[in-house]
PDB file of N, CA and C in Angstrom:
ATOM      1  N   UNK A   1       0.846  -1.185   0.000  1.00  0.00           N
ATOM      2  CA  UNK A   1       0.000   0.000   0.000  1.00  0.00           C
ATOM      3  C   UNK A   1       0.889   1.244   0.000  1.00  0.00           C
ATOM      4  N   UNK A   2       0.955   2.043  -0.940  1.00  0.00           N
ATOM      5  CA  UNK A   2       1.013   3.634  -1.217  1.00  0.00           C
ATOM      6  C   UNK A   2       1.281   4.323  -0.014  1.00  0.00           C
ATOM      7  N   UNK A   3       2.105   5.189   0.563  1.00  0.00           N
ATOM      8  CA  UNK A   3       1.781   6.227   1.982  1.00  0.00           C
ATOM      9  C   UNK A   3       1.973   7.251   1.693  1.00  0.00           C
ATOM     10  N   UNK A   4       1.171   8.115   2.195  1.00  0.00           N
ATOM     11  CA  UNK A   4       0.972   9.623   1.858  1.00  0.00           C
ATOM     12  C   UNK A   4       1.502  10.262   3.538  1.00  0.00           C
ATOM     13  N   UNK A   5       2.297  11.660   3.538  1.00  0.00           N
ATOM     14  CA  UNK A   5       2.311  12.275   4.718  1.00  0.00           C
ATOM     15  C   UNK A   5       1.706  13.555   3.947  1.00  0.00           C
ATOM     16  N   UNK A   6       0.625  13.649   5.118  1.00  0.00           N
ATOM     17  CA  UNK A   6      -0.249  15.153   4.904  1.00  0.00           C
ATOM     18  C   UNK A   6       0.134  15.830   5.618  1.00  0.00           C
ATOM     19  N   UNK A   7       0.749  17.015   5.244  1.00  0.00           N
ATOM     20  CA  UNK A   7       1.282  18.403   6.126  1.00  0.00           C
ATOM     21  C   UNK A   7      -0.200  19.673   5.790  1.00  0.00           C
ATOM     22  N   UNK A   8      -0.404  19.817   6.676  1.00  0.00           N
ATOM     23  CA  UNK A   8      -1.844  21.246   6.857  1.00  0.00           C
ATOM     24  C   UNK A   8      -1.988  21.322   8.378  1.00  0.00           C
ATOM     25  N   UNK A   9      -2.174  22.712   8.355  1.00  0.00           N
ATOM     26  CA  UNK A   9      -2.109  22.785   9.733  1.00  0.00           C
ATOM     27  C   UNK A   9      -4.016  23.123   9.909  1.00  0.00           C
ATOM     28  N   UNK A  10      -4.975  23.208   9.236  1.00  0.00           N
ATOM     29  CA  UNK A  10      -6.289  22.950   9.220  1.00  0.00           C
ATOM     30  C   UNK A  10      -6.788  21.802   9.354  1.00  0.00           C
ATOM     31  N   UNK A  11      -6.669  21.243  10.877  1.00  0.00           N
ATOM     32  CA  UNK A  11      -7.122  19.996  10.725  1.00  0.00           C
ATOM     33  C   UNK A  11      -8.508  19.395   9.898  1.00  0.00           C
ATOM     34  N   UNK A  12      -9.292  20.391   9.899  1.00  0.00           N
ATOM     35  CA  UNK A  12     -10.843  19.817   9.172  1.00  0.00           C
ATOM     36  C   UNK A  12     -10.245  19.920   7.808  1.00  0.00           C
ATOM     37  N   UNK A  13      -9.302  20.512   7.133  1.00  0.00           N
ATOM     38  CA  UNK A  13      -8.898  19.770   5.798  1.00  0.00           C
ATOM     39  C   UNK A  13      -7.917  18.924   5.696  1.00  0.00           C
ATOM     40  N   UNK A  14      -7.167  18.902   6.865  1.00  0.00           N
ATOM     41  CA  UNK A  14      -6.378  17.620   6.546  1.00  0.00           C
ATOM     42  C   UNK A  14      -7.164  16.348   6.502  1.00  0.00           C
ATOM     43  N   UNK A  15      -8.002  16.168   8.035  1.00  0.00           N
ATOM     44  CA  UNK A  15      -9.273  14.949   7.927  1.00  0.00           C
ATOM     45  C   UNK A  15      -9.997  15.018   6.896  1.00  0.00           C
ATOM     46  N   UNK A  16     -10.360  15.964   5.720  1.00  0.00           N
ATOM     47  CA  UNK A  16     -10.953  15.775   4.671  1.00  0.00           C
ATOM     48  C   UNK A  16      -9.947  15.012   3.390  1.00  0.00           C
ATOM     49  N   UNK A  17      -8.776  15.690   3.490  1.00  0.00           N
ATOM     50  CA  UNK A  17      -7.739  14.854   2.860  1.00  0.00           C
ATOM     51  C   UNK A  17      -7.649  13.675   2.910  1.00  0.00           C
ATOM     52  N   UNK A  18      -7.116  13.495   4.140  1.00  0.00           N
ATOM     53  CA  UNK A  18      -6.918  12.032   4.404  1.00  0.00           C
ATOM     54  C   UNK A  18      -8.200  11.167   4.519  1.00  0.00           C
ATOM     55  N   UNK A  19      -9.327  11.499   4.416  1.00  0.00           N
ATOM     56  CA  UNK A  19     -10.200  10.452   4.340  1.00  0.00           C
ATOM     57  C   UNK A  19     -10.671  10.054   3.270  1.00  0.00           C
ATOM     58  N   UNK A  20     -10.446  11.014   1.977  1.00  0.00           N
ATOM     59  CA  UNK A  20     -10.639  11.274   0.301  1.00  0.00           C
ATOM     60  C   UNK A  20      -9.550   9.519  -0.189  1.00  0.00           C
ATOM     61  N   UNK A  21      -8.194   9.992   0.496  1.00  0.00           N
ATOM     62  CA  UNK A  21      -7.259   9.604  -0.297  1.00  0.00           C
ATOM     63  C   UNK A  21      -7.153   7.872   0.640  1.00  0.00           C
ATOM     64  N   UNK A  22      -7.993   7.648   2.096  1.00  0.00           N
ATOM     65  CA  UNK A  22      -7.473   6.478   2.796  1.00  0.00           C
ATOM     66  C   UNK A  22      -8.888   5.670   1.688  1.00  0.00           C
ATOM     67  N   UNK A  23      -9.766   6.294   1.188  1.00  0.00           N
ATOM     68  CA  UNK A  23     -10.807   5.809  -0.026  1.00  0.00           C
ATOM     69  C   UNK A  23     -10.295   5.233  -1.084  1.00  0.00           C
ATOM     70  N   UNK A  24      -9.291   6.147  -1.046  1.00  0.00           N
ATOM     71  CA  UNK A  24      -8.593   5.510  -2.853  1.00  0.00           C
ATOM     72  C   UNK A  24      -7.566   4.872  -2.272  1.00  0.00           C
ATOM     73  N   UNK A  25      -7.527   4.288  -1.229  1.00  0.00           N
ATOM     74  CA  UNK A  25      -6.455   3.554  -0.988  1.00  0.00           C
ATOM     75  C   UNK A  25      -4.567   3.319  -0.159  1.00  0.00           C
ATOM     76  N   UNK A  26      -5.237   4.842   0.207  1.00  0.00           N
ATOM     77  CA  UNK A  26      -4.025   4.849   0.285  1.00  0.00           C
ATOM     78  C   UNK A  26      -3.396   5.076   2.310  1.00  0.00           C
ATOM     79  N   UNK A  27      -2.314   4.684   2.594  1.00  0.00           N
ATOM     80  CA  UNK A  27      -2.213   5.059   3.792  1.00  0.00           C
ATOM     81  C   UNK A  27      -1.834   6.582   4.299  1.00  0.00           C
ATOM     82  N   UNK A  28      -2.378   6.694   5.486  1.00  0.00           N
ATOM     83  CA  UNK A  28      -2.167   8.436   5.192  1.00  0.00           C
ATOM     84  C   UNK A  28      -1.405   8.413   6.757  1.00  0.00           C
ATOM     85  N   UNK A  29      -0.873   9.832   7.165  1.00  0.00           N
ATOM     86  CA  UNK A  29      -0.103  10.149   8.463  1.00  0.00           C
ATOM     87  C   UNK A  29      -0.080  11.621   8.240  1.00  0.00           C
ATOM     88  N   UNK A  30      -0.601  12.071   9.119  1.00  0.00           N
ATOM     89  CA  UNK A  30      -1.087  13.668   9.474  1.00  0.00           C
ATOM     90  C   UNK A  30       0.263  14.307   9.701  1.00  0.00           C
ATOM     91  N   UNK A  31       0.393  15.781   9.627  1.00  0.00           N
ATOM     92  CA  UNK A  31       1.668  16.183  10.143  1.00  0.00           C
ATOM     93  C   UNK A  31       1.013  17.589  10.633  1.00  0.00           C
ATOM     94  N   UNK A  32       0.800  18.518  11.611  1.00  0.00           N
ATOM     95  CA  UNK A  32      -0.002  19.693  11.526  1.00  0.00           C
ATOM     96  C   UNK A  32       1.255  21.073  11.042  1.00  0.00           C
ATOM     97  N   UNK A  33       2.876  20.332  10.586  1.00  0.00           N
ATOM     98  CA  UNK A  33       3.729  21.663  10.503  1.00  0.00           C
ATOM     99  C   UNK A  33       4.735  21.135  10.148  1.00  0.00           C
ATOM    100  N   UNK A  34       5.826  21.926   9.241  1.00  0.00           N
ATOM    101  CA  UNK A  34       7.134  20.967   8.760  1.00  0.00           C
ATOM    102  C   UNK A  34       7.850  20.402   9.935  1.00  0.00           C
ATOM    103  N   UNK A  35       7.723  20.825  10.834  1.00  0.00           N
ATOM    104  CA  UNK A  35       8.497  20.197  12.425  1.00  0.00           C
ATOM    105  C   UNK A  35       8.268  18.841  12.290  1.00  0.00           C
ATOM    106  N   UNK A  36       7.087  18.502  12.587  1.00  0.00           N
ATOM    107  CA  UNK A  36       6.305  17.303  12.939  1.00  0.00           C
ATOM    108  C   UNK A  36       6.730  16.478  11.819  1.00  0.00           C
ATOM    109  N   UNK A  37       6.275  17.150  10.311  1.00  0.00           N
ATOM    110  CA  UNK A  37       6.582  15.851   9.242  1.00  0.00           C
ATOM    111  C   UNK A  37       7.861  15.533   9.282  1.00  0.00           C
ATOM    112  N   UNK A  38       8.896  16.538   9.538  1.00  0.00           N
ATOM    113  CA  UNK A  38      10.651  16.186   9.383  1.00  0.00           C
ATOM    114  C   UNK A  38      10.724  15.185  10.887  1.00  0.00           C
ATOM    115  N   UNK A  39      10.158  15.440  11.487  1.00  0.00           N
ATOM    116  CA  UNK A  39      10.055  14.307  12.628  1.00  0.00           C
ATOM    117  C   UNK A  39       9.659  13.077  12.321  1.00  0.00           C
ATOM    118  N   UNK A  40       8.655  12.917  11.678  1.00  0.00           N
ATOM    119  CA  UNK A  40       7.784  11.384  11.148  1.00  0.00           C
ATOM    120  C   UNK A  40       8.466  11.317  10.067  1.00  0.00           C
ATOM    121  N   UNK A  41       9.516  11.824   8.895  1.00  0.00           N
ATOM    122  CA  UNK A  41      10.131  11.424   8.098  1.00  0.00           C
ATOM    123  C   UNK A  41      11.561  10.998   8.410  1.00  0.00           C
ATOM    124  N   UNK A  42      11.745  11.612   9.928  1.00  0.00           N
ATOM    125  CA  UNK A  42      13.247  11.301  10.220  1.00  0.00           C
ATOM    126  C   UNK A  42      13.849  12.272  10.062  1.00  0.00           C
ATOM    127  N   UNK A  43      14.006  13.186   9.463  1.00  0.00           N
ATOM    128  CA  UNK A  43      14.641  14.161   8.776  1.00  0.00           C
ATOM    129  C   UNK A  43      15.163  15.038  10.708  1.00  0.00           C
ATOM    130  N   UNK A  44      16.583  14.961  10.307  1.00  0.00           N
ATOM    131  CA  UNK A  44      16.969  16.109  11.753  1.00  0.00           C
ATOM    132  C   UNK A  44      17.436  17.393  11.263  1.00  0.00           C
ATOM    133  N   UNK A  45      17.097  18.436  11.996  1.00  0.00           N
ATOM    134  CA  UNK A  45      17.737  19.759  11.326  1.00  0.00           C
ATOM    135  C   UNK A  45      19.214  19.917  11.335  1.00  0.00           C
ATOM    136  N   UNK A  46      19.603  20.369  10.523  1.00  0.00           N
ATOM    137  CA  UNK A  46      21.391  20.709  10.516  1.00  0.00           C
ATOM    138  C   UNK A  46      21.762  21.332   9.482  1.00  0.00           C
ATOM    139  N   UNK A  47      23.145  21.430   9.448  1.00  0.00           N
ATOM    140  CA  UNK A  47      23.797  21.943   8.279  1.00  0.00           C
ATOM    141  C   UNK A  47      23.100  22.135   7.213  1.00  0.00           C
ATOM    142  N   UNK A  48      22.540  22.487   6.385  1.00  0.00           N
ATOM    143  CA  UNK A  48      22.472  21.766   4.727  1.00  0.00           C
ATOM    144  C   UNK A  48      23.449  21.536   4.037  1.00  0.00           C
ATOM    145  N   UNK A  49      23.669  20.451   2.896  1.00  0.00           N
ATOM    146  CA  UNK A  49      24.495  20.288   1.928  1.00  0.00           C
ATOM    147  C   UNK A  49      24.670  21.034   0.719  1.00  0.00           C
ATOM    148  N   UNK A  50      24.017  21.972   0.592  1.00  0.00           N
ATOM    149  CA  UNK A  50      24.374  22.756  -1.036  1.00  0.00           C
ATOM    150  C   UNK A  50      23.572  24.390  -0.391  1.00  0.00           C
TER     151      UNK A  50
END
């Protein structure tokens, strides 16, 4: 199965999102801010490379 991370900080459209897209199949994981998704993606802040 497909996974989607939804970043919106409107939760009544993210739950509209994610309930559109868990229809068509797909797995979903909320994020309400880039903090949170770089958290659930792993991603740590630092340096950048370029």
């Amino acid at each position: 199965m497909n996974r989607i991370l939804i970043v919106e900080d409107d939760e009544a459209i993210s739950n509209l999102i994610r309930l559109n897209l868990a229809k068509a199949g797909y797995a979903c994981q909320q994020a309400m801010d880039g903090e949170s998704a770089a958290d659930l993606m792993g991603i740590r802040p630092g340096k950048p490379d370029v």
